[in-house]
PDB file of N, CA and C in Angstrom:
ATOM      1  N   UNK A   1     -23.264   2.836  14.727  1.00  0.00           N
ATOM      2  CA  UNK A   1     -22.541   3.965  15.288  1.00  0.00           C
ATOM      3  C   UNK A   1     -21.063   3.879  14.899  1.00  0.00           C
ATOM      4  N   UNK A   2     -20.244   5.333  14.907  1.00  0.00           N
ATOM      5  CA  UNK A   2     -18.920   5.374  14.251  1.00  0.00           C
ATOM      6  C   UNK A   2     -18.236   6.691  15.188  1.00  0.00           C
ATOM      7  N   UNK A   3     -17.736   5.561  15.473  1.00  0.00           N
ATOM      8  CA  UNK A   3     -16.494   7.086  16.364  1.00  0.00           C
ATOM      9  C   UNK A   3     -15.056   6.716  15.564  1.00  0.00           C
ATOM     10  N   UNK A   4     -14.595   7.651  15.101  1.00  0.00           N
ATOM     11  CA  UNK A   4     -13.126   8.140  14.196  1.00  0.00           C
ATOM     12  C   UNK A   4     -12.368   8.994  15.234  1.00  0.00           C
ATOM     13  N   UNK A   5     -11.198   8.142  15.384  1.00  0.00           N
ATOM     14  CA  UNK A   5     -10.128   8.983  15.953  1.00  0.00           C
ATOM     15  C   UNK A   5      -8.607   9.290  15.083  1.00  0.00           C
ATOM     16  N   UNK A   6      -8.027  10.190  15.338  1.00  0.00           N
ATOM     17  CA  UNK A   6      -6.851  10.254  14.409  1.00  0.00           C
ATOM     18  C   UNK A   6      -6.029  10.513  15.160  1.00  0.00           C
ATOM     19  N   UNK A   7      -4.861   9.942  14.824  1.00  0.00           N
ATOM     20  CA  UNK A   7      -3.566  10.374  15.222  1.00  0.00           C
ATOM     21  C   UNK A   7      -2.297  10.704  14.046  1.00  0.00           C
ATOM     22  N   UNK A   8      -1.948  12.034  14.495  1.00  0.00           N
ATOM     23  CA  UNK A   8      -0.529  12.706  13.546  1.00  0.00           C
ATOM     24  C   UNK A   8       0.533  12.946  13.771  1.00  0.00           C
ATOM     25  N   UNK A   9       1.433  12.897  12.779  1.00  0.00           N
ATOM     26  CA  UNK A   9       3.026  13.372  13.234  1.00  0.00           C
ATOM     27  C   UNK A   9       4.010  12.757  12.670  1.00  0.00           C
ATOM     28  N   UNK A  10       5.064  13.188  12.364  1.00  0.00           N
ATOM     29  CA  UNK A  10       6.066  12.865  11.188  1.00  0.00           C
ATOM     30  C   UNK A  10       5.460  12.800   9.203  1.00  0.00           C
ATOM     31  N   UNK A  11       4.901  13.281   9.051  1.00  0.00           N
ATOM     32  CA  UNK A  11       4.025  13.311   8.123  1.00  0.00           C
ATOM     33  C   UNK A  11       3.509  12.164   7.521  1.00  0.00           C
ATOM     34  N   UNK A  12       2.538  11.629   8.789  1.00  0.00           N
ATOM     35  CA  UNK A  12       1.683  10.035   8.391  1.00  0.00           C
ATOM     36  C   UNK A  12       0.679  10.434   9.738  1.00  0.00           C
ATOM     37  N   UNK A  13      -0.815  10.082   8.997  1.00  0.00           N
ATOM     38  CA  UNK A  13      -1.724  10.233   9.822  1.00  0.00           C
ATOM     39  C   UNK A  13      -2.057   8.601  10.217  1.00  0.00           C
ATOM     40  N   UNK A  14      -2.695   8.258  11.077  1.00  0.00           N
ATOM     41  CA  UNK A  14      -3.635   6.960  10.886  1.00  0.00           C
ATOM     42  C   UNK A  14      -4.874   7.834  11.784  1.00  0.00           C
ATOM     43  N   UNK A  15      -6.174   6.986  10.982  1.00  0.00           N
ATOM     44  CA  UNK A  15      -7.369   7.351  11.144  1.00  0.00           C
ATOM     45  C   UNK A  15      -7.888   6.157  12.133  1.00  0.00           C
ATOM     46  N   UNK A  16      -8.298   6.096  13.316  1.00  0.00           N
ATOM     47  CA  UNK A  16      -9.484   4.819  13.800  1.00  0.00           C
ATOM     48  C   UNK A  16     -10.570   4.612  13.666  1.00  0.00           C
ATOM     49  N   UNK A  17     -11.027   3.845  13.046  1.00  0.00           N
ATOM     50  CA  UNK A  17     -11.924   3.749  12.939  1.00  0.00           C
ATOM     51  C   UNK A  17     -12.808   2.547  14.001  1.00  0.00           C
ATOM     52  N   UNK A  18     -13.975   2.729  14.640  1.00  0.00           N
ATOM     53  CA  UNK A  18     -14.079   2.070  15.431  1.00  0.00           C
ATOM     54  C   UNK A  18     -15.788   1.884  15.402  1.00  0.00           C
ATOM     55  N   UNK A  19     -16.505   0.638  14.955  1.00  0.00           N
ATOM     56  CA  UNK A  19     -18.018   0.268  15.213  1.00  0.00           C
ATOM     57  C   UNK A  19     -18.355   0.063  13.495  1.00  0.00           C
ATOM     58  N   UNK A  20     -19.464   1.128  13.120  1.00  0.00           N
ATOM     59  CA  UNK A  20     -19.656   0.549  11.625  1.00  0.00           C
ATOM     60  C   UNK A  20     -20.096   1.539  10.826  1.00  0.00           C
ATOM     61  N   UNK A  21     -19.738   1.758   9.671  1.00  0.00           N
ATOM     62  CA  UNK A  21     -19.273   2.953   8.482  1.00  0.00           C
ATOM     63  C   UNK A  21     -20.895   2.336   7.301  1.00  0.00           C
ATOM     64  N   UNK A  22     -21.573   3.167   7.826  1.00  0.00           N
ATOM     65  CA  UNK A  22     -22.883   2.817   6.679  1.00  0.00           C
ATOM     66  C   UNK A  22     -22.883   4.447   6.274  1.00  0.00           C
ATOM     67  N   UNK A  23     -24.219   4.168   5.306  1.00  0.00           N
ATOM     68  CA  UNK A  23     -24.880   5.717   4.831  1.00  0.00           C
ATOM     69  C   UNK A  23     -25.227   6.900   5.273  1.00  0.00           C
ATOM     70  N   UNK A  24     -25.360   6.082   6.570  1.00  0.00           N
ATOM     71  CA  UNK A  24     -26.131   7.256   7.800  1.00  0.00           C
ATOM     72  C   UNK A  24     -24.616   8.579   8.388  1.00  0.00           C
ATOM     73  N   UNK A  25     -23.434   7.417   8.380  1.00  0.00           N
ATOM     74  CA  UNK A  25     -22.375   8.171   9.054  1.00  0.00           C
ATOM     75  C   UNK A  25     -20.862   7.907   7.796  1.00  0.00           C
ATOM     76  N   UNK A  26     -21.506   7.584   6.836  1.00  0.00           N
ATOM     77  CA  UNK A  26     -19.596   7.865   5.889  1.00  0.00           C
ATOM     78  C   UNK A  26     -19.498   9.348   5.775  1.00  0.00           C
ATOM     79  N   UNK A  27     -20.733  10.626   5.733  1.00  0.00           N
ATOM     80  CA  UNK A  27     -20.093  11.909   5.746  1.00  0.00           C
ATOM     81  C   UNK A  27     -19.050  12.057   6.701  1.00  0.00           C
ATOM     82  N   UNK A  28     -19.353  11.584   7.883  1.00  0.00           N
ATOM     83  CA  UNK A  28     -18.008  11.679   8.827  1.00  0.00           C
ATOM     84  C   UNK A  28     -16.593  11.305   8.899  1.00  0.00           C
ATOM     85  N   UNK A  29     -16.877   9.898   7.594  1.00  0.00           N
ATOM     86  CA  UNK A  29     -15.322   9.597   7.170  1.00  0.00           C
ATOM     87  C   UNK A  29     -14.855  10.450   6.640  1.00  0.00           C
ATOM     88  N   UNK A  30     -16.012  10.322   5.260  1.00  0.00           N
ATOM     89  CA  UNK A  30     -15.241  11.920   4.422  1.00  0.00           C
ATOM     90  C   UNK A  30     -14.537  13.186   4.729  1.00  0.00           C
ATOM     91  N   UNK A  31     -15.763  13.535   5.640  1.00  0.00           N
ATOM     92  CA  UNK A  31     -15.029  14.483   6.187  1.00  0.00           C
ATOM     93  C   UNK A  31     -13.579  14.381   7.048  1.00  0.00           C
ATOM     94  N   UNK A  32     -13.583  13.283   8.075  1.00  0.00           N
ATOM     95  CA  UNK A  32     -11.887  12.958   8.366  1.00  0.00           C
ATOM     96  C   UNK A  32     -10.923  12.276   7.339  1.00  0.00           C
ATOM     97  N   UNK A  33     -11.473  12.432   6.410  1.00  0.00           N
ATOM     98  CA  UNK A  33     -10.287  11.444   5.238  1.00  0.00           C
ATOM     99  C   UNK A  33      -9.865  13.104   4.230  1.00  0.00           C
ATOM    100  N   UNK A  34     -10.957  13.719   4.339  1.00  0.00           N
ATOM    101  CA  UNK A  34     -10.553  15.306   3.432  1.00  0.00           C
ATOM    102  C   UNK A  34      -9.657  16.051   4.274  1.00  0.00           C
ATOM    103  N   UNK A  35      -9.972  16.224   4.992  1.00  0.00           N
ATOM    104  CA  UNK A  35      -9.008  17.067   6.343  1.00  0.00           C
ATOM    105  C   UNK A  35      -7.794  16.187   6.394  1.00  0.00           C
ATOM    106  N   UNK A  36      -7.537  15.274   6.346  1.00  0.00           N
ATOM    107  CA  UNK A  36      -5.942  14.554   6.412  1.00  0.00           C
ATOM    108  C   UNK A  36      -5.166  14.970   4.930  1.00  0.00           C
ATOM    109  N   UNK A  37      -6.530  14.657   4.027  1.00  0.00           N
ATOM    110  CA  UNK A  37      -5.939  15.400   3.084  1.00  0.00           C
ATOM    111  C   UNK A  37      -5.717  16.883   2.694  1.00  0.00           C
ATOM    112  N   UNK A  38      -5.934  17.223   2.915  1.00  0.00           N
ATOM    113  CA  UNK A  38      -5.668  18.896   3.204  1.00  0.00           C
ATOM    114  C   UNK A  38      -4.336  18.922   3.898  1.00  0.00           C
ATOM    115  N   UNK A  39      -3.963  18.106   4.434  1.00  0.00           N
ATOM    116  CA  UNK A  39      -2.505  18.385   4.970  1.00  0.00           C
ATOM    117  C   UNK A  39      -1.536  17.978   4.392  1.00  0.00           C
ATOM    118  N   UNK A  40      -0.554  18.201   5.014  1.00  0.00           N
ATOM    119  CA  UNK A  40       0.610  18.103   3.968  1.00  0.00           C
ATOM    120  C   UNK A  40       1.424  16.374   4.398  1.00  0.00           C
ATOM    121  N   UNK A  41       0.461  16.070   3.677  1.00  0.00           N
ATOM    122  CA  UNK A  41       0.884  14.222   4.919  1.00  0.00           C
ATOM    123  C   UNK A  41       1.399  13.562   3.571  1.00  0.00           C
ATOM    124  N   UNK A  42       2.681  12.271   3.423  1.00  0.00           N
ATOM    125  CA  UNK A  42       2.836  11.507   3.009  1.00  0.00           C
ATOM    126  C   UNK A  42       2.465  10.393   3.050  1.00  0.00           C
ATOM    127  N   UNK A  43       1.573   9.914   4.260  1.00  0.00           N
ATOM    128  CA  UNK A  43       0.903   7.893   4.474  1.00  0.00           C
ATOM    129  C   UNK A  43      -0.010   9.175   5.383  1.00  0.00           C
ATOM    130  N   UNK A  44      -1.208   8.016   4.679  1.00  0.00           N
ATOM    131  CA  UNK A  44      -2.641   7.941   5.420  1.00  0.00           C
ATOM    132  C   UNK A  44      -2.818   6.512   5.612  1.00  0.00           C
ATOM    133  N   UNK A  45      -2.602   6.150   7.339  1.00  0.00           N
ATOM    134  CA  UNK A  45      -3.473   4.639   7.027  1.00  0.00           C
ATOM    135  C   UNK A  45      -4.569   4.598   8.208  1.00  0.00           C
ATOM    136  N   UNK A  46      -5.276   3.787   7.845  1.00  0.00           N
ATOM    137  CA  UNK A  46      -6.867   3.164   8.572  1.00  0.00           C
ATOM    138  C   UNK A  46      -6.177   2.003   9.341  1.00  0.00           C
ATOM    139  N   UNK A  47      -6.606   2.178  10.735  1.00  0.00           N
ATOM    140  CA  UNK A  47      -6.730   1.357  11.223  1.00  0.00           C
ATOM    141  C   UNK A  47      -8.272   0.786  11.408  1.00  0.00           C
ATOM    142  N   UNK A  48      -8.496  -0.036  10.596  1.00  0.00           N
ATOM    143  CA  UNK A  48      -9.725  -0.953  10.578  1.00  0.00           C
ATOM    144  C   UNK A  48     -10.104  -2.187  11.749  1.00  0.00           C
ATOM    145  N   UNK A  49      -8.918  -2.180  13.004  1.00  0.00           N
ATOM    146  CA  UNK A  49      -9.620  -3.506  13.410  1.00  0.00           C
ATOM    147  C   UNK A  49     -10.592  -3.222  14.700  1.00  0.00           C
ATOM    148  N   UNK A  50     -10.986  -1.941  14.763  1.00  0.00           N
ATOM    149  CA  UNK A  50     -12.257  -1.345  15.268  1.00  0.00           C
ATOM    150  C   UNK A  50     -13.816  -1.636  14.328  1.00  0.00           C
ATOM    151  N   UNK A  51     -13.439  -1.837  13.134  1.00  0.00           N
ATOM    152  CA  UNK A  51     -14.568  -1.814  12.482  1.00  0.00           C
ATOM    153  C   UNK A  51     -14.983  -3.387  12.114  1.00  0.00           C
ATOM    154  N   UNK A  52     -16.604  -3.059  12.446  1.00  0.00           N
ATOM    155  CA  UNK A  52     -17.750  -3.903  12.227  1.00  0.00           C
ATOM    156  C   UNK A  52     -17.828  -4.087  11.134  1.00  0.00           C
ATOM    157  N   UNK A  53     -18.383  -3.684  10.725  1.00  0.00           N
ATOM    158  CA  UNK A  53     -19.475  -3.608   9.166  1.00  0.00           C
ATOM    159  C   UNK A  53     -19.015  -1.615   8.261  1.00  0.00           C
ATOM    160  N   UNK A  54     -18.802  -2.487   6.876  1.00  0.00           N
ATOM    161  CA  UNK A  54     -18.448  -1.483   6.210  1.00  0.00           C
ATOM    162  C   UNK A  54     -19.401  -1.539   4.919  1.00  0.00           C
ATOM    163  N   UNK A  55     -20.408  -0.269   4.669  1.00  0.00           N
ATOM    164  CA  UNK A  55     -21.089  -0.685   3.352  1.00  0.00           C
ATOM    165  C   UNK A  55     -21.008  -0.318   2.101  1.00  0.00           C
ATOM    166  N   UNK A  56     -21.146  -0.028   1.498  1.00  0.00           N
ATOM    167  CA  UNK A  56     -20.986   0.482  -0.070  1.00  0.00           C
ATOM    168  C   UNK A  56     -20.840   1.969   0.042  1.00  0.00           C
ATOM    169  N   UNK A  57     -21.822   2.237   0.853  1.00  0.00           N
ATOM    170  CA  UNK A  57     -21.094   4.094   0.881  1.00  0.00           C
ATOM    171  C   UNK A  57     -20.265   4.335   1.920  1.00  0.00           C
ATOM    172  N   UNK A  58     -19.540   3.712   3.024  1.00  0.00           N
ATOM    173  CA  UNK A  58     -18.474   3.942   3.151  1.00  0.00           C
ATOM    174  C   UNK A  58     -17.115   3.662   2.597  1.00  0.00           C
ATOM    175  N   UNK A  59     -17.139   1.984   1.572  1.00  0.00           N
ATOM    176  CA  UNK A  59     -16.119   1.944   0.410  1.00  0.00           C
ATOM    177  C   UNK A  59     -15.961   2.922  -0.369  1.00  0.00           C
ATOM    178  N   UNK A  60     -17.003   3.824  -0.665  1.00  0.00           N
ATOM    179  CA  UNK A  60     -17.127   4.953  -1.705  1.00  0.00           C
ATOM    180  C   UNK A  60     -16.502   5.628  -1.360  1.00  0.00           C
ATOM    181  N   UNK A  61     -16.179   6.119   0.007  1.00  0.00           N
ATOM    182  CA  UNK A  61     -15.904   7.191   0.360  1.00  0.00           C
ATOM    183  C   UNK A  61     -13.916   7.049   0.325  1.00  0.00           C
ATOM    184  N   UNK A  62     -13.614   5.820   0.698  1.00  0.00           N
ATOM    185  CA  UNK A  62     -12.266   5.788   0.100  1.00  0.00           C
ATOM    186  C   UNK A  62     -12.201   5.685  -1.220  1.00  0.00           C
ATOM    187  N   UNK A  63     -12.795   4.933  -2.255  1.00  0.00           N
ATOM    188  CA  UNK A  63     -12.617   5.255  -3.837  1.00  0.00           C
ATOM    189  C   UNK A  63     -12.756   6.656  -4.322  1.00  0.00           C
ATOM    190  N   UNK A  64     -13.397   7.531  -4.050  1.00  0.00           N
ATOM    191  CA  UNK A  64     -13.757   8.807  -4.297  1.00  0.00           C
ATOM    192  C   UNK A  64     -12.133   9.466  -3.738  1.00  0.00           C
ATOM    193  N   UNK A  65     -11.284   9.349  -2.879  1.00  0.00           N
ATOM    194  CA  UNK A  65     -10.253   9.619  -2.589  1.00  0.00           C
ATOM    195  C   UNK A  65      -8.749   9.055  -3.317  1.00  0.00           C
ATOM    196  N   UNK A  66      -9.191   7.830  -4.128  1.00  0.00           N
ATOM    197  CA  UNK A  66      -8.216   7.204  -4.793  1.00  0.00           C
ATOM    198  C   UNK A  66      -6.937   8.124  -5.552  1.00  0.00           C
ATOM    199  N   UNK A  67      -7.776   8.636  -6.595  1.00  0.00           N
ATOM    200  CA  UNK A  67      -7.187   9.787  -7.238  1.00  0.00           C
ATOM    201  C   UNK A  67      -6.369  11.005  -6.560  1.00  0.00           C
ATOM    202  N   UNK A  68      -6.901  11.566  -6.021  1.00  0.00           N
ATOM    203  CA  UNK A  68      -6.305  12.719  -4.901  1.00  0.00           C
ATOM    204  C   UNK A  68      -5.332  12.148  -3.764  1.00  0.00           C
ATOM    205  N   UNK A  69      -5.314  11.006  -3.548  1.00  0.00           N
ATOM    206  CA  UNK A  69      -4.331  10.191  -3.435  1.00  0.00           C
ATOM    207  C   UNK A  69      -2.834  10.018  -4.100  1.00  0.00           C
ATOM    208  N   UNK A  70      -3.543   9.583  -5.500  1.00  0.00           N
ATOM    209  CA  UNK A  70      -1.968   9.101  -6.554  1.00  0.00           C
ATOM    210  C   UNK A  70      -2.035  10.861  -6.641  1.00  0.00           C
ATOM    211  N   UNK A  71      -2.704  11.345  -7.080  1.00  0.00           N
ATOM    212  CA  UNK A  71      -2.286  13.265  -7.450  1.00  0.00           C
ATOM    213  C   UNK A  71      -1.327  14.010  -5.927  1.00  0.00           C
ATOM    214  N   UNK A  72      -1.427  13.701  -4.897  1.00  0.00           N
ATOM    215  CA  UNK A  72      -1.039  14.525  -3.913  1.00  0.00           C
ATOM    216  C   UNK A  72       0.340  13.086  -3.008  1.00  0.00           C
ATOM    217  N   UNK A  73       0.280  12.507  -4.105  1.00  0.00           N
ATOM    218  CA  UNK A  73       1.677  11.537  -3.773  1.00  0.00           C
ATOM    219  C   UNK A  73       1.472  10.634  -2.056  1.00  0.00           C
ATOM    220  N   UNK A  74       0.248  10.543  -2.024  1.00  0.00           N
ATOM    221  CA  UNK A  74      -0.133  10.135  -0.241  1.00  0.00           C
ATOM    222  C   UNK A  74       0.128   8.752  -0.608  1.00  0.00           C
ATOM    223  N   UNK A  75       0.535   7.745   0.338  1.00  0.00           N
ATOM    224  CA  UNK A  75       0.582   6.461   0.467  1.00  0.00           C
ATOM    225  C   UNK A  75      -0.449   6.057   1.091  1.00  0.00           C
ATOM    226  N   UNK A  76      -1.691   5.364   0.756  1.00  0.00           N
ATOM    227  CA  UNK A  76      -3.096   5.391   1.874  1.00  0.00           C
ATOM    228  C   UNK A  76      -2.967   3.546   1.826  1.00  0.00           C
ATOM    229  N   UNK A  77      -2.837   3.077   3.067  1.00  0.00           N
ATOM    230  CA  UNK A  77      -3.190   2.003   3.607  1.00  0.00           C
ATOM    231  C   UNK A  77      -4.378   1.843   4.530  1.00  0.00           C
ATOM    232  N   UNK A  78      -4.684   0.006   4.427  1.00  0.00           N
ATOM    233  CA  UNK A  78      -6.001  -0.068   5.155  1.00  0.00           C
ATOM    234  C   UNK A  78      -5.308  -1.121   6.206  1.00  0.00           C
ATOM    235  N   UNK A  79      -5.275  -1.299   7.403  1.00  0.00           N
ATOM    236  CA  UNK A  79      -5.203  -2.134   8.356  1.00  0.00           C
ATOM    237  C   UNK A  79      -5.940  -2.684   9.050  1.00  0.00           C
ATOM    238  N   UNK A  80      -5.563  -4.325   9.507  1.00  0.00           N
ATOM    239  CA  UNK A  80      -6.346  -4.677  10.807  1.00  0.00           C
ATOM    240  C   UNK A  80      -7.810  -5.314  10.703  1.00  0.00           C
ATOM    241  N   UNK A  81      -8.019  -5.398   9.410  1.00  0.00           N
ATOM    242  CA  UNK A  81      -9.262  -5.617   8.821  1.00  0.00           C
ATOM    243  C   UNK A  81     -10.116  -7.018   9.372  1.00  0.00           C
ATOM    244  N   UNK A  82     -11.048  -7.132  10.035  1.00  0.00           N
ATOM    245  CA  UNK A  82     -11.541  -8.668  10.251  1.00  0.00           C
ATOM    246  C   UNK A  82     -11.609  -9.253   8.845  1.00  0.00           C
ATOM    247  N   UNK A  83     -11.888 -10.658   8.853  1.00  0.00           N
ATOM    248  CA  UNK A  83     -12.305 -11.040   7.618  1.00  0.00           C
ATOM    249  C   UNK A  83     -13.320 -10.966   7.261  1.00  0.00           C
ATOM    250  N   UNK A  84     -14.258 -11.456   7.974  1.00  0.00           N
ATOM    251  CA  UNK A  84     -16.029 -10.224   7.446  1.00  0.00           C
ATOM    252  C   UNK A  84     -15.449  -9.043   6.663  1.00  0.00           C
ATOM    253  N   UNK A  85     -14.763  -7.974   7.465  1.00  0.00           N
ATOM    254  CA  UNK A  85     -14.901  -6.614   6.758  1.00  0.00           C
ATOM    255  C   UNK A  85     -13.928  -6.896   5.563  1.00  0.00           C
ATOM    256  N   UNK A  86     -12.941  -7.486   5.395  1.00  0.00           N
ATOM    257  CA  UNK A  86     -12.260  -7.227   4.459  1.00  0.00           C
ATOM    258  C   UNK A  86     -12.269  -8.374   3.547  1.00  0.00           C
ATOM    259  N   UNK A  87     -12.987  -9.448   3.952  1.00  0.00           N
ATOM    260  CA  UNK A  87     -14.125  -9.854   2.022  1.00  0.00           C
ATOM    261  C   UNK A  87     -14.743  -9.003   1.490  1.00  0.00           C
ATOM    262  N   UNK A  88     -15.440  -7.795   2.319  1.00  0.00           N
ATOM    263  CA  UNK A  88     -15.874  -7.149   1.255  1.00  0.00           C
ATOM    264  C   UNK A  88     -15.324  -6.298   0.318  1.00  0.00           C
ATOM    265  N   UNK A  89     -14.343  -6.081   1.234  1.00  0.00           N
ATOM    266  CA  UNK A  89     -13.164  -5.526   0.086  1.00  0.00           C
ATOM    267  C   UNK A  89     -12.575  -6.313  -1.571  1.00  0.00           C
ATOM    268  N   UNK A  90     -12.458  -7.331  -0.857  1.00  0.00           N
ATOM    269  CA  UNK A  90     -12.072  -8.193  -1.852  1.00  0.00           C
ATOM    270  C   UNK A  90     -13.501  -8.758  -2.696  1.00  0.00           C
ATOM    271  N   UNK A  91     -14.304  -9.428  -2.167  1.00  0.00           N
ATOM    272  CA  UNK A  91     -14.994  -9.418  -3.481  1.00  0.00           C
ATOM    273  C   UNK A  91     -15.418  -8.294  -4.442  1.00  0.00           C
ATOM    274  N   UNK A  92     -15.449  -6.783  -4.054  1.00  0.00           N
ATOM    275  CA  UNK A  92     -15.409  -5.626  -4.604  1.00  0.00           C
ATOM    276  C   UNK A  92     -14.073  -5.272  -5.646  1.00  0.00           C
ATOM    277  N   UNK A  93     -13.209  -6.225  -5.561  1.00  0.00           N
ATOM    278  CA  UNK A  93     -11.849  -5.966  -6.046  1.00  0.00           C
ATOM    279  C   UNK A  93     -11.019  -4.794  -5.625  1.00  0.00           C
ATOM    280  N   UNK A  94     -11.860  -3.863  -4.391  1.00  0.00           N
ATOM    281  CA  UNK A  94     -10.866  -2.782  -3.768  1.00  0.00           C
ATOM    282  C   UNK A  94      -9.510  -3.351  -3.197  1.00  0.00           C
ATOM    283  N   UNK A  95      -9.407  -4.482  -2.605  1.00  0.00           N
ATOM    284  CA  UNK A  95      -8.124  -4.974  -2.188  1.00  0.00           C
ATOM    285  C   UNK A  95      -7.288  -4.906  -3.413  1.00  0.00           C
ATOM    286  N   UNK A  96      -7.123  -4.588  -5.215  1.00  0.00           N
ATOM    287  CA  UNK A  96      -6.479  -4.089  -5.976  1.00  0.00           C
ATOM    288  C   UNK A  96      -6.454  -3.092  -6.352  1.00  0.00           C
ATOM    289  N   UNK A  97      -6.836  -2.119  -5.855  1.00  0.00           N
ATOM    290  CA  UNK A  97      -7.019  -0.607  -5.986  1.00  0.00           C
ATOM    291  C   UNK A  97      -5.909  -0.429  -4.444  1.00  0.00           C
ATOM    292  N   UNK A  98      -6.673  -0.245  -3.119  1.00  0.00           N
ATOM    293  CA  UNK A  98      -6.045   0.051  -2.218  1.00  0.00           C
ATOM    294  C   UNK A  98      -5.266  -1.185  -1.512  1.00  0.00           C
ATOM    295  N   UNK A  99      -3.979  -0.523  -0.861  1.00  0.00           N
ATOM    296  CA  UNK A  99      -2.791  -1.670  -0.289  1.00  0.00           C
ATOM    297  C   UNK A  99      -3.472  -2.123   1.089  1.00  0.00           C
ATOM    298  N   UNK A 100      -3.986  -3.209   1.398  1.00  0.00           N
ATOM    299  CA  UNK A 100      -4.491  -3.656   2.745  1.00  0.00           C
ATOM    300  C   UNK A 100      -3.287  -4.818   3.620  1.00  0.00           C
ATOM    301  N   UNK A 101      -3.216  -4.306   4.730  1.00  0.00           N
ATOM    302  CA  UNK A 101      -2.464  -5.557   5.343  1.00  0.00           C
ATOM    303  C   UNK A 101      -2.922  -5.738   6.624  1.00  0.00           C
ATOM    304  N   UNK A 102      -2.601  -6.840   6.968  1.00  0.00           N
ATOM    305  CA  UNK A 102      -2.821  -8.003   8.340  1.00  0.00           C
ATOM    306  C   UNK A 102      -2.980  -6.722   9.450  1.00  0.00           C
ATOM    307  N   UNK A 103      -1.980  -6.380   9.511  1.00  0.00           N
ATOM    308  CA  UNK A 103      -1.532  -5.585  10.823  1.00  0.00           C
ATOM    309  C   UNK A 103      -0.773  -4.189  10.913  1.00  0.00           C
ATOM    310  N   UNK A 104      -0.646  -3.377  11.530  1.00  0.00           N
ATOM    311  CA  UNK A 104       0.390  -2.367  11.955  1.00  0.00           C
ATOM    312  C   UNK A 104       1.610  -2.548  11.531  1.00  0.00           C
ATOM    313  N   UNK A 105       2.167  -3.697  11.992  1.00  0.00           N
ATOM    314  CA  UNK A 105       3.425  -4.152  11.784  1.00  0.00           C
ATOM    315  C   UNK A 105       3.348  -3.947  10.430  1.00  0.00           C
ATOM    316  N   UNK A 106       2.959  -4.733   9.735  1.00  0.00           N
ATOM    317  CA  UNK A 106       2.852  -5.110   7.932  1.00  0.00           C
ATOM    318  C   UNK A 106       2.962  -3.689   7.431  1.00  0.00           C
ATOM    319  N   UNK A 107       1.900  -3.008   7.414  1.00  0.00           N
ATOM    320  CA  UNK A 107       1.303  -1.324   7.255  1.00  0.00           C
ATOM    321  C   UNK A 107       2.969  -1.109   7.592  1.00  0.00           C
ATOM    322  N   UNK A 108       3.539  -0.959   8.496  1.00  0.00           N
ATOM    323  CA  UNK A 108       4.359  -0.111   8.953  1.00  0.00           C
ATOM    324  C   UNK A 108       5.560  -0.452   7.993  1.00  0.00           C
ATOM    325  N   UNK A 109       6.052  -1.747   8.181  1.00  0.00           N
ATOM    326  CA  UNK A 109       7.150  -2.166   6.960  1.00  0.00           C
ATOM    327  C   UNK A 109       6.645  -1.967   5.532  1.00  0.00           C
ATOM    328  N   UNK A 110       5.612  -1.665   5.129  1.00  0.00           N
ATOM    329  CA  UNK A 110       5.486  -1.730   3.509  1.00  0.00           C
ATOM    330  C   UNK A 110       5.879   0.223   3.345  1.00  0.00           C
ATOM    331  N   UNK A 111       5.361   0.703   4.525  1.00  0.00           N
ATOM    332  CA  UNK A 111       5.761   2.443   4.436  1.00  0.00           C
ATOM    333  C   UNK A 111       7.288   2.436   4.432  1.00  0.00           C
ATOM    334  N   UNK A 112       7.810   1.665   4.917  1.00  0.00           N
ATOM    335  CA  UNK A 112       9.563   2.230   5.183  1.00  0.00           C
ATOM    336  C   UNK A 112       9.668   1.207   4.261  1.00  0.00           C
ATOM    337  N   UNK A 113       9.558   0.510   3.370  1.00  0.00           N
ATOM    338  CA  UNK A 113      10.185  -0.199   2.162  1.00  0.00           C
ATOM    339  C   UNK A 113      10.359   0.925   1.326  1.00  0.00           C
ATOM    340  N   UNK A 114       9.368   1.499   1.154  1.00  0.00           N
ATOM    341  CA  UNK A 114       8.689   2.716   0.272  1.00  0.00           C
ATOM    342  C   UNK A 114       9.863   3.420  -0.211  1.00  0.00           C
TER     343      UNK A 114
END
């Protein structure tokens, strides 16, 4: 099961994500990761330390966004990640594609370095 919450304002969304992102429910990311994009936002970040288990078609569903990303100038971070969830990032080599950090804090200083 996957409940997604979002929060907006100043032009930076973060998405919550909270339980576990398989096949059955990444349309629902998609669909909240398209709608952020549709707006006129500069940082999209995930807060990940709600999430369980992440599988290949919910990684997809942020790679499929990569591009429309660098094209629409968005800064997309991943946060909060357990280490379960975010080896899989890394042995996937997405941790060099997308910017992941420890925490909020981290996420938050790498946006205002920016």
């Amino acid at each position: 099961m996957l409940e997604i919450s979002k929060q907006i304002g100043q032009g930076q969304a973060t998405l919550f994500l909270e339980g576990q992102v398989d096949a059955s429910n990444s349309v629902e990311l998609d669909e909240a990761v398209k709608a952020l994009l549709d707006q006129d936002l500069k940082t999209i970040m995930v807060d990940g330390s709600g999430l369980e288990y992440i599988s290949s078609a919910g990684l997809g569903v942020f790679m499929s966004y990569l591009e429309d990303f660098e094209e629409k100038e968005v800064r997309f971070l991943i946060y909060g990640l357990s280490e379960k969830v975010a080896n899989v990032f890394h042995i996937l080599g997405l941790d060099q594609l997308i910017t992941i950090k420890a925490n909020k804090e981290e996420a938050l200083q790498t946006i205002n370095e920016a």
